[in-house]
C-alpha atoms as a PDB file:
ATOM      1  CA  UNK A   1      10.850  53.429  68.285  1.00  0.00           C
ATOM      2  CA  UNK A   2      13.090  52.086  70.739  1.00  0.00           C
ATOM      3  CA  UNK A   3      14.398  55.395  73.146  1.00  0.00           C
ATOM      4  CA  UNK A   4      17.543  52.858  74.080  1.00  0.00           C
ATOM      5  CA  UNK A   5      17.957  52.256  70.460  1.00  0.00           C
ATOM      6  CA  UNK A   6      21.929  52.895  69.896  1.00  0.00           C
ATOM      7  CA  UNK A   7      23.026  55.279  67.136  1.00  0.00           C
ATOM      8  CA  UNK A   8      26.384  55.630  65.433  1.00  0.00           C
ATOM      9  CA  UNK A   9      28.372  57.812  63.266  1.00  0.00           C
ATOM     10  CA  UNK A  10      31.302  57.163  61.225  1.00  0.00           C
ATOM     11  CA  UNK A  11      32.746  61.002  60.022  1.00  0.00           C
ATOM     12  CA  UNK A  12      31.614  64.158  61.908  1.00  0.00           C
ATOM     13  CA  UNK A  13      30.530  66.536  59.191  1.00  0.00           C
ATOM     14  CA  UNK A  14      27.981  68.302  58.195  1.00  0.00           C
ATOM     15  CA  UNK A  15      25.504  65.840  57.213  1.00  0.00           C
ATOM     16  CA  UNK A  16      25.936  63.784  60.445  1.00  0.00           C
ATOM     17  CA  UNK A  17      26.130  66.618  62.542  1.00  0.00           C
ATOM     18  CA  UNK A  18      22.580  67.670  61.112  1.00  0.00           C
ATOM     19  CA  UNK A  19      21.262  64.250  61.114  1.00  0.00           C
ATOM     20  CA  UNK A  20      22.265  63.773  64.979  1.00  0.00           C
ATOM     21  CA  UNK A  21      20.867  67.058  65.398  1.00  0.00           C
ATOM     22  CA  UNK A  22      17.549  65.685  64.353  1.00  0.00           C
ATOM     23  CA  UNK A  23      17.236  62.470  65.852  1.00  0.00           C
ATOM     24  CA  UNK A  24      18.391  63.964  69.411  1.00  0.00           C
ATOM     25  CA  UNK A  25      15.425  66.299  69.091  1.00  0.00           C
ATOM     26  CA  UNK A  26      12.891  63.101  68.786  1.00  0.00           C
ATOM     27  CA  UNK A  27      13.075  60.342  72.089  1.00  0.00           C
ATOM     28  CA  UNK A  28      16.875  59.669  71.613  1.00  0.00           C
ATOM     29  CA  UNK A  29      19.067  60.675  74.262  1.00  0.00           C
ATOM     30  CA  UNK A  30      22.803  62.545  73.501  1.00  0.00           C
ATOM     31  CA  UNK A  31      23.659  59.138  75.554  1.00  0.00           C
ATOM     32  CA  UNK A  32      22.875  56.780  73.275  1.00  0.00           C
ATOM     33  CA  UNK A  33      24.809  58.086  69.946  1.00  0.00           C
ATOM     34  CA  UNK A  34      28.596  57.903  69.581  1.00  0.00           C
ATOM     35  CA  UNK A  35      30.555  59.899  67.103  1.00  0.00           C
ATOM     36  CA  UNK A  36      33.861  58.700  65.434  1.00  0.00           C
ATOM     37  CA  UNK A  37      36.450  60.594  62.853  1.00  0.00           C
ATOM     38  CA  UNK A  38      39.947  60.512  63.002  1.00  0.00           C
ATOM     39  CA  UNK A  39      40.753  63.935  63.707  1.00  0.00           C
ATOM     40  CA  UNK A  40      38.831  66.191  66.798  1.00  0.00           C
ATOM     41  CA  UNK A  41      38.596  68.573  64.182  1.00  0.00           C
ATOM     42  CA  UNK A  42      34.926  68.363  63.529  1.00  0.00           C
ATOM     43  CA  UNK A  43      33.922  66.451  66.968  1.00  0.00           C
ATOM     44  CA  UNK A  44      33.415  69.236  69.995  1.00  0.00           C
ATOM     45  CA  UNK A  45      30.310  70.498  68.401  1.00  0.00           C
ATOM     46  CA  UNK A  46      28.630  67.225  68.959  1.00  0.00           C
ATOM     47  CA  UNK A  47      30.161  67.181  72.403  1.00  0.00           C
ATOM     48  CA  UNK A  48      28.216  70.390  72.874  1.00  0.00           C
ATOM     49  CA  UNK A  49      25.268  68.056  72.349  1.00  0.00           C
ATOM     50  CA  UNK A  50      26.332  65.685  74.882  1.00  0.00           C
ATOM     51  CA  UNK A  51      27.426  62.893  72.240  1.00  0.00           C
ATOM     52  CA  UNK A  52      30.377  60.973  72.893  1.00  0.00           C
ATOM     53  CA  UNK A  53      33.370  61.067  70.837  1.00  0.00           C
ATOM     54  CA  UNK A  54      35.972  58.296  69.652  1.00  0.00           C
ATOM     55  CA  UNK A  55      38.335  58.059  67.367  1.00  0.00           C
ATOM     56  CA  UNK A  56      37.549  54.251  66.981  1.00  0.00           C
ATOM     57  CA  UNK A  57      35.335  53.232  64.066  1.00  0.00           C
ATOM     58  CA  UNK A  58      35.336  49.950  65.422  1.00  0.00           C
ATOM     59  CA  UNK A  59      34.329  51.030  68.992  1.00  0.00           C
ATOM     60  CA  UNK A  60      31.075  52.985  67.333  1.00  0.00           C
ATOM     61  CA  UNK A  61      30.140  50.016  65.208  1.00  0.00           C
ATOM     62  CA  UNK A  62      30.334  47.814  68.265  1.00  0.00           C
ATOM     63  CA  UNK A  63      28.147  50.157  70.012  1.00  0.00           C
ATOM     64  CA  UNK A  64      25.558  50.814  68.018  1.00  0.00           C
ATOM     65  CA  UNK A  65      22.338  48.947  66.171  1.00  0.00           C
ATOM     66  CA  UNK A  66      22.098  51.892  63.754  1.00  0.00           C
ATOM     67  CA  UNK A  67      25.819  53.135  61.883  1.00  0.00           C
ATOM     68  CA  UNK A  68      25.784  55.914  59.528  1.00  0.00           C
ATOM     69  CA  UNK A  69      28.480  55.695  57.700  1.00  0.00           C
ATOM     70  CA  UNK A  70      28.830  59.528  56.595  1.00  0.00           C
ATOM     71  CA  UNK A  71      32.518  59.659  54.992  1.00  0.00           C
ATOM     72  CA  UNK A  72      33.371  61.520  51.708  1.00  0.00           C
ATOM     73  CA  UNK A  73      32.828  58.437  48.662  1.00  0.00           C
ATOM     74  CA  UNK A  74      36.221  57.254  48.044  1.00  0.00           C
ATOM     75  CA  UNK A  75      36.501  56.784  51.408  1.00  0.00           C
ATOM     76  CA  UNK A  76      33.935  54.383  52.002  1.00  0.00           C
ATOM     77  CA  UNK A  77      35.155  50.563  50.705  1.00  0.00           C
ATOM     78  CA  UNK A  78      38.035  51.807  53.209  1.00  0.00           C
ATOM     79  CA  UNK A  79      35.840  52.062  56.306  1.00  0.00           C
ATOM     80  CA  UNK A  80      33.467  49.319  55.202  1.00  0.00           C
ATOM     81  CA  UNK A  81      36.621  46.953  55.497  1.00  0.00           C
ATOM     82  CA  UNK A  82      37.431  47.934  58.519  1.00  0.00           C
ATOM     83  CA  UNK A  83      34.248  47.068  60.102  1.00  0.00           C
ATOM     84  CA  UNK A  84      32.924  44.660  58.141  1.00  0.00           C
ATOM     85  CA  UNK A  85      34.102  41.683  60.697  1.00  0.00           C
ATOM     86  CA  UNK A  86      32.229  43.175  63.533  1.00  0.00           C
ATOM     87  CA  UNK A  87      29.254  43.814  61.571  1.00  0.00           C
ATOM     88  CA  UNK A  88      26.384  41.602  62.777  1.00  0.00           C
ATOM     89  CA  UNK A  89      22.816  40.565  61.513  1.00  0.00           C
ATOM     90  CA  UNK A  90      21.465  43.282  64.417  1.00  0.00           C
ATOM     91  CA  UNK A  91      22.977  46.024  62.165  1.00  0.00           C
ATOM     92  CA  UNK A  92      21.424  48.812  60.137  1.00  0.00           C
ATOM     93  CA  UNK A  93      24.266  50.265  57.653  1.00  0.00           C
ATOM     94  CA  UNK A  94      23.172  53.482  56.663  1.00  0.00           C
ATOM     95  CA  UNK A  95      25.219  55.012  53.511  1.00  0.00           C
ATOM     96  CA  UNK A  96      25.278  58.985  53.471  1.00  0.00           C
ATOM     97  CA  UNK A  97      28.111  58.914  50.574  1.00  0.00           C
ATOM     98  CA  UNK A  98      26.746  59.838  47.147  1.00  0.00           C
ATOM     99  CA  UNK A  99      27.048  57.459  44.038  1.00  0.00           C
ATOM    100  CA  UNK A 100      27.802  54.337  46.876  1.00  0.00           C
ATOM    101  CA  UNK A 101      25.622  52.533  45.493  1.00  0.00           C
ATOM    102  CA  UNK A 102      23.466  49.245  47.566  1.00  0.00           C
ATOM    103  CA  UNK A 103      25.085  46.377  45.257  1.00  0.00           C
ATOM    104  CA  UNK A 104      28.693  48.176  46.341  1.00  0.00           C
ATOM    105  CA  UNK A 105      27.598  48.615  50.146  1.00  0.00           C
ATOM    106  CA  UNK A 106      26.405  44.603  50.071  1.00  0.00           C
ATOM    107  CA  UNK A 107      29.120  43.387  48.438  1.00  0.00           C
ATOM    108  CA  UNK A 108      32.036  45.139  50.699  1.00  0.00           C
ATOM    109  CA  UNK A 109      30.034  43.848  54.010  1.00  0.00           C
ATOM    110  CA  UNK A 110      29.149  40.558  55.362  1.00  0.00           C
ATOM    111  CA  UNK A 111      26.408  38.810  53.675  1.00  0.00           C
ATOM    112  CA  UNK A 112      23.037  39.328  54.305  1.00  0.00           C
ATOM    113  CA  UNK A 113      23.779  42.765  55.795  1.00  0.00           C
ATOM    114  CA  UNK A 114      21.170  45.482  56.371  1.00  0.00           C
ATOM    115  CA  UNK A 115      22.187  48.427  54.295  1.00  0.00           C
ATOM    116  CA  UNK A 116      20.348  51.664  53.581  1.00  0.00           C
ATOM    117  CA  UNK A 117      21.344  53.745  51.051  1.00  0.00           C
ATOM    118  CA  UNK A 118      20.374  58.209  52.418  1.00  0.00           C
ATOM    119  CA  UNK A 119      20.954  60.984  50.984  1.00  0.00           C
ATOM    120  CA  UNK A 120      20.329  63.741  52.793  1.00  0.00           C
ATOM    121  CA  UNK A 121      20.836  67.698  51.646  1.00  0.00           C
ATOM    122  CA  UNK A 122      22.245  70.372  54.011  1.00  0.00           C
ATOM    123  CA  UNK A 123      19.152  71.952  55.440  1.00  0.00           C
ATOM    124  CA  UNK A 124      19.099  69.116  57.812  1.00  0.00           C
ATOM    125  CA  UNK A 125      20.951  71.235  59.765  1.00  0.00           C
ATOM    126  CA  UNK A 126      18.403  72.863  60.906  1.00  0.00           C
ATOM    127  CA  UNK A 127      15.844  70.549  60.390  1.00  0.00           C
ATOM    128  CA  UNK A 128      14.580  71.379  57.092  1.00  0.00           C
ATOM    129  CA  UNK A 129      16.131  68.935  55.360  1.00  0.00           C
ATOM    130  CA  UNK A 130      14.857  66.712  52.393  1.00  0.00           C
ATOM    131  CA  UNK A 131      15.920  62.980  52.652  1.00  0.00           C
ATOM    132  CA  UNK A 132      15.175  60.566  50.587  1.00  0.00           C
ATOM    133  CA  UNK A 133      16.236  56.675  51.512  1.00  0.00           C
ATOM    134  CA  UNK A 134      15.981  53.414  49.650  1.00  0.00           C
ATOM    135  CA  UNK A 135      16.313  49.864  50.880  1.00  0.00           C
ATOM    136  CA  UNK A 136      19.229  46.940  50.145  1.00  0.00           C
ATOM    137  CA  UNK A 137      17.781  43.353  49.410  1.00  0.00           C
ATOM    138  CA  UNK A 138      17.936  42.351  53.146  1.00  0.00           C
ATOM    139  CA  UNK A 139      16.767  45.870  54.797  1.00  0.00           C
ATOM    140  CA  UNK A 140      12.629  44.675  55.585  1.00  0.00           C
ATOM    141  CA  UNK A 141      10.111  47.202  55.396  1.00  0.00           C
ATOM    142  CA  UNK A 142      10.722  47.330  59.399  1.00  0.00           C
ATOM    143  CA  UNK A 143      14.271  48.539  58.650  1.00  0.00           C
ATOM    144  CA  UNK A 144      12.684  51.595  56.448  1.00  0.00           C
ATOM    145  CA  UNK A 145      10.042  52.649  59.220  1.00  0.00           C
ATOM    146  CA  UNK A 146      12.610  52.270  62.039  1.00  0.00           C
ATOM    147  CA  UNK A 147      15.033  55.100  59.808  1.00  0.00           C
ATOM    148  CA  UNK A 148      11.556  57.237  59.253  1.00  0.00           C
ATOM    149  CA  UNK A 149      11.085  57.269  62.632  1.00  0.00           C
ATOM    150  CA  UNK A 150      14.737  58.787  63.316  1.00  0.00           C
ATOM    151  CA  UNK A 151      14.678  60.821  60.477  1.00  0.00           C
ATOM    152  CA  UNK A 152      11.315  62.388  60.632  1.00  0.00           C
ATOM    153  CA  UNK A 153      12.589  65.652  62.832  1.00  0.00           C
ATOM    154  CA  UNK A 154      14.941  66.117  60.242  1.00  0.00           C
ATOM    155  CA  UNK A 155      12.586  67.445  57.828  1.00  0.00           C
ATOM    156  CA  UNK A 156      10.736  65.640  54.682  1.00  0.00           C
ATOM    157  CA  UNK A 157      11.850  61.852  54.537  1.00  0.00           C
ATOM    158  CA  UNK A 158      10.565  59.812  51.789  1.00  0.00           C
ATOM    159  CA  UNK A 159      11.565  56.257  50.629  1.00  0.00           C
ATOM    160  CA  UNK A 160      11.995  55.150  47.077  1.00  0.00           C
ATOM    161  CA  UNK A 161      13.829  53.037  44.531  1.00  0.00           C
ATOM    162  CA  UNK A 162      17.808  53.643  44.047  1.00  0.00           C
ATOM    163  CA  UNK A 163      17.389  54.930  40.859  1.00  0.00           C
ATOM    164  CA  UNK A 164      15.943  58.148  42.351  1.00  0.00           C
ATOM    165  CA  UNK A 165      19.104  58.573  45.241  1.00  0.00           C
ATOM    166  CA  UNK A 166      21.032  59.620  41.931  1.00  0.00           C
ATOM    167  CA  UNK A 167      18.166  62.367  40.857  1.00  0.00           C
ATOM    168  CA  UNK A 168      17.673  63.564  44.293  1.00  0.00           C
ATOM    169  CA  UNK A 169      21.441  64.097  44.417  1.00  0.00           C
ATOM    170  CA  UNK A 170      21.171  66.611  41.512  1.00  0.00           C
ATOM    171  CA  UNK A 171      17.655  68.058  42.274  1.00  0.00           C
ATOM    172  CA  UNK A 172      18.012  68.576  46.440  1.00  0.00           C
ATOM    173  CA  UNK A 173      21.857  67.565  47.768  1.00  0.00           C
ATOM    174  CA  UNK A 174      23.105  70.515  45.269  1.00  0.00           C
ATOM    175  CA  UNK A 175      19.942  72.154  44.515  1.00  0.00           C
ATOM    176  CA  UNK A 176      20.342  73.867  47.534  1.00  0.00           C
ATOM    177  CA  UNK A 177      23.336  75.343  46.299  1.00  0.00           C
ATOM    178  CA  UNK A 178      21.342  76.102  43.167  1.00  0.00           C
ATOM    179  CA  UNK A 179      19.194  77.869  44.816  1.00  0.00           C
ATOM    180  CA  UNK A 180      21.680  80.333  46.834  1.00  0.00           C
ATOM    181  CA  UNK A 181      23.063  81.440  43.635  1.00  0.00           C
ATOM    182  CA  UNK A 182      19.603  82.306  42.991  1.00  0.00           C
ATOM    183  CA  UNK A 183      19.293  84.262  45.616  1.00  0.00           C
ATOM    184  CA  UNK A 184      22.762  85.736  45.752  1.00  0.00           C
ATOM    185  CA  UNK A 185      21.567  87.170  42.382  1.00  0.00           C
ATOM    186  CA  UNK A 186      18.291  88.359  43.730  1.00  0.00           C
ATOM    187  CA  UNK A 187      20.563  90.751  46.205  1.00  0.00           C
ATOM    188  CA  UNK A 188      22.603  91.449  43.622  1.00  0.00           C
ATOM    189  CA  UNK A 189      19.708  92.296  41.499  1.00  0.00           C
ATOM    190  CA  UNK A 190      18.943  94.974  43.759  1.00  0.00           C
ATOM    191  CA  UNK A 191      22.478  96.452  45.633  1.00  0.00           C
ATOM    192  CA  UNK A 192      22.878  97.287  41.716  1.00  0.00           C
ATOM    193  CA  UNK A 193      19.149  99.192  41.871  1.00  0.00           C
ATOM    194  CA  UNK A 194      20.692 101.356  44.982  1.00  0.00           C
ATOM    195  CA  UNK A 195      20.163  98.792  47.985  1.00  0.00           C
ATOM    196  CA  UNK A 196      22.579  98.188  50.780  1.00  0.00           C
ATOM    197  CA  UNK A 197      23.771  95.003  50.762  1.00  0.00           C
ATOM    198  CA  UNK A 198      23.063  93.385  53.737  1.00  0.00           C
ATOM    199  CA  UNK A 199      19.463  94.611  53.815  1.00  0.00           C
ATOM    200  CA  UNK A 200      19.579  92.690  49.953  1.00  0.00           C
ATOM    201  CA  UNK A 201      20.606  89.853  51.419  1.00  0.00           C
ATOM    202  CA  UNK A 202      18.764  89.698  54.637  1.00  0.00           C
ATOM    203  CA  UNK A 203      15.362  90.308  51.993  1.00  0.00           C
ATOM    204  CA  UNK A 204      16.806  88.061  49.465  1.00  0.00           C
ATOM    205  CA  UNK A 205      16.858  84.949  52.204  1.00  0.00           C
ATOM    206  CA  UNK A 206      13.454  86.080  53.150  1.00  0.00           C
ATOM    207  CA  UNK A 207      11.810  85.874  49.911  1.00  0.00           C
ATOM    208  CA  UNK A 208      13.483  82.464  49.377  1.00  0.00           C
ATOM    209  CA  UNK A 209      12.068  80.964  52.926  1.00  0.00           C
ATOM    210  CA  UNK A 210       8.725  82.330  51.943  1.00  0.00           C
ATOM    211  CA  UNK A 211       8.498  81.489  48.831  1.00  0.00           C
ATOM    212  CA  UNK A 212       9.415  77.645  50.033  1.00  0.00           C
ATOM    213  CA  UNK A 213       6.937  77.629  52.765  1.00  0.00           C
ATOM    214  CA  UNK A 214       4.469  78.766  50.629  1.00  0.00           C
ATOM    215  CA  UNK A 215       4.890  76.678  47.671  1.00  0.00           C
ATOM    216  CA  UNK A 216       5.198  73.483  50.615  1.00  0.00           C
ATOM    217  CA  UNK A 217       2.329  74.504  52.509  1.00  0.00           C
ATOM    218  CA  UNK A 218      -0.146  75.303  50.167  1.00  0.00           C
ATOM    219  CA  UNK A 219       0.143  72.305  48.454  1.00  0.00           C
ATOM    220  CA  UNK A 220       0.043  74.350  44.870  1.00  0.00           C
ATOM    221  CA  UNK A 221       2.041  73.757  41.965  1.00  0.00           C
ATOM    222  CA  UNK A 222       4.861  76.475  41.420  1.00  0.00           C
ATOM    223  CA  UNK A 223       3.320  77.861  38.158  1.00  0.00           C
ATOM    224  CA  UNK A 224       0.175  78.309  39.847  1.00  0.00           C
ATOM    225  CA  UNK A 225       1.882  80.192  42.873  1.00  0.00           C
ATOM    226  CA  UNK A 226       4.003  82.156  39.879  1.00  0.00           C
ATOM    227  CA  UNK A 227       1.027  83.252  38.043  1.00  0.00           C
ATOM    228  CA  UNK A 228      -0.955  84.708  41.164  1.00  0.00           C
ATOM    229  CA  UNK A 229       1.846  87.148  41.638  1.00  0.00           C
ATOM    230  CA  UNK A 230       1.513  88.175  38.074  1.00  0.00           C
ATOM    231  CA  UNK A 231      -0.852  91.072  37.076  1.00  0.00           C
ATOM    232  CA  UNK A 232      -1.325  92.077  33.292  1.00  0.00           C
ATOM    233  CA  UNK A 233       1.390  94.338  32.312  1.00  0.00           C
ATOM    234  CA  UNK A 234       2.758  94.375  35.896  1.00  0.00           C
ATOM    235  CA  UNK A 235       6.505  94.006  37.388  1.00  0.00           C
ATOM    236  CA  UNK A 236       6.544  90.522  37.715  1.00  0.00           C
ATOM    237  CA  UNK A 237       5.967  89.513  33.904  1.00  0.00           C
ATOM    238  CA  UNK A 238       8.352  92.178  32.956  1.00  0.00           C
ATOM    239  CA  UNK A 239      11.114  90.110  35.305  1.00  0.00           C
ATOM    240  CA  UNK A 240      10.114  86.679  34.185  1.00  0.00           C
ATOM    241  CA  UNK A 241      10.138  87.463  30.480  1.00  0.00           C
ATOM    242  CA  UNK A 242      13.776  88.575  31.426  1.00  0.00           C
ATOM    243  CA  UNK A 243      14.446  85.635  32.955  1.00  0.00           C
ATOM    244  CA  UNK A 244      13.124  83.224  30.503  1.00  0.00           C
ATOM    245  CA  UNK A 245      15.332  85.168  28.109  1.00  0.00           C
ATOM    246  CA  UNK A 246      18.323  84.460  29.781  1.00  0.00           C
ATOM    247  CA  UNK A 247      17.600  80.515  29.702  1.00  0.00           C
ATOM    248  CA  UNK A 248      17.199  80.124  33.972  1.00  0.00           C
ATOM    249  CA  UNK A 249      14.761  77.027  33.227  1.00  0.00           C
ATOM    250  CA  UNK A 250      16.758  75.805  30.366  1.00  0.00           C
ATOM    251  CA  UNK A 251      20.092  76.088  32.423  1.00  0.00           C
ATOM    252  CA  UNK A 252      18.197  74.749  36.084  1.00  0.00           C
ATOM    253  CA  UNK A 253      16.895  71.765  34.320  1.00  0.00           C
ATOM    254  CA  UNK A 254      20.645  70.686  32.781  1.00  0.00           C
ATOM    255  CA  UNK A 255      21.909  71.811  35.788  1.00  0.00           C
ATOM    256  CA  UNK A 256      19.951  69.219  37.558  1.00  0.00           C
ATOM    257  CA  UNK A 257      20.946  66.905  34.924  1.00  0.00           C
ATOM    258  CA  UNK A 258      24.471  67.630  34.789  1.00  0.00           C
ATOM    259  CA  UNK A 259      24.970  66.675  38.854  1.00  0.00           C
ATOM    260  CA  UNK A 260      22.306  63.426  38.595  1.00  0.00           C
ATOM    261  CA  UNK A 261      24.999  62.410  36.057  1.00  0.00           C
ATOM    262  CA  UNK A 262      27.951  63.309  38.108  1.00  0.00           C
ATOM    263  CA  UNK A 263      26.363  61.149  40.867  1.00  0.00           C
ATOM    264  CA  UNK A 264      25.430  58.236  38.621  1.00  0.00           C
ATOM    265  CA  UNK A 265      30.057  58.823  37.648  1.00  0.00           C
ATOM    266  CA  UNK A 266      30.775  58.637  40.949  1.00  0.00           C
ATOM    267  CA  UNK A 267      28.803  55.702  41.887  1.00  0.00           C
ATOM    268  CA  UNK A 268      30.597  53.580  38.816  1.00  0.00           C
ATOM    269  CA  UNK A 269      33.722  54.928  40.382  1.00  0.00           C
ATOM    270  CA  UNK A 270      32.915  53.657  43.367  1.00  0.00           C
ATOM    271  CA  UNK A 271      32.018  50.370  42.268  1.00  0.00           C
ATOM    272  CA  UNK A 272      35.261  49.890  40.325  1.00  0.00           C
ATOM    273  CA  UNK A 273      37.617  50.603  43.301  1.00  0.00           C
ATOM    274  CA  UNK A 274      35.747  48.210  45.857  1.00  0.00           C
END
């Protein structure tokens, strides 16, 4: 990859901020990204990674071969207008808005536009993240590797059809916050067996990161993993039968469901205001 490859962002939250946080930690320098939103709100903390700041949209679209365009959904056909005439055939137009989908992004920008559709989850922050990315009818195969190649400090990056940006919505963007209710409920669990709280938390968050560097590094299958820590007539099968009572796989799976769908709602939305 290019080191004097230019990179833009248009909005300043949290999944820019962790995306820029990955690719500056790869062969791009804090010089070569530019950062716009209309209020400073959200901007010094990417000044305290050297990135310039602007309040111009136009100014970072100009600048850059690479724009993520990381603004809340309905806000989207709005800042695609604005750009659109100084969009140019050197462009990648990367989409971090969930349900935007490619035939909405093509359609609102010049023809024969590059556009990427990401979605990204909030781990990125600190590089943990799980991305997954899938190509418009003009981005090559070239375009794909190039946004690998940024992405891959950010944590797991994968490519696949748009169909699956909808399902990764449900099963990563809010899984995450799936799984902190878990483990809110795992310290909850145990403040109500006598435990202090922030020890229950600070164990809770522990057992979660091991748990996921386990079940990522070993390459195993979670029921494997969960049957290993099960002995015959032990603690663990006592807790699981508990669990399995209360529905948690039942109620995970249709929550998974339930925000895939809510993606898939806000993506006709989308495509009905452009």
């Amino acid at each position: 990859m290019d080191s004097q490859l230019k990179i833009g962002f248009i909005g300043a939250g949290n999944m820019a901020f962790g995306i820029a946080k990955g690719i500056l930690t790869g062969n791009v320098l804090p010089v070569n990204v530019k950062v716009s939103a209309p209020s400073s709100r959200n901007l010094g903390r990417f000044q305290e990674l050297g990135i310039p700041i602007t309040h111009s949209n136009i100014e970072v679209v100009c600048g850059s071969d690479v724009v993520f365009v990381a603004v809340k959904p309905h806000l989207v056909s709005l800042v695609l207008n604005e750009i659109s005439q100084h969009v140019t055939d050197r462009h990648i137009i990367v989409s971090v808005a969930a349900g935007v989908t490619l035939s909405t992004l093509e359609e609102l920008l010049p023809e024969n536009s590059v556009a990427i559709r990401l979605m990204p989850n909030l781990p990125c922050l600190v590089q943990e993240g799980a991305l997954l990315f899938a190509r418009g009818s003009h981005a090559k195969q070239e375009d794909g590797a190039l946004l690998r190649s940024l992405l891959h400090r950010c944590g797991l990056v994968e490519e696949g059809p748009e169909s699956w940006i909808d399902i990764h919505t449900g099963l990563s963007g809010s899984g995450v916050a799936f799984v902190y209710l878990f483990a809110e409920a795992l310290a909850e669990g145990a403040v109500k067996m006598g435990m202090p709280s922030a020890l229950a938390h600070s164990i809770a968050s522990q057992t979660v990161l091991g748990a996921g560097r386990l079940l990522r590094d070993s390459g195993k299958h979670p029921a494997q993993l969960r049957s290993e820590v099960c002995t015959p007539g032990g603690t663990t099968i006592y807790g699981l039968h508990t669990l399995e009572q209360g529905g948690v796989r039942a109620s995970t799976m249709s929550a998974v469901e339930s925000a895939t769908e809510r993606a898939r709602e806000l993506g006709r939305k989308s495509a009905a205001r452009k």
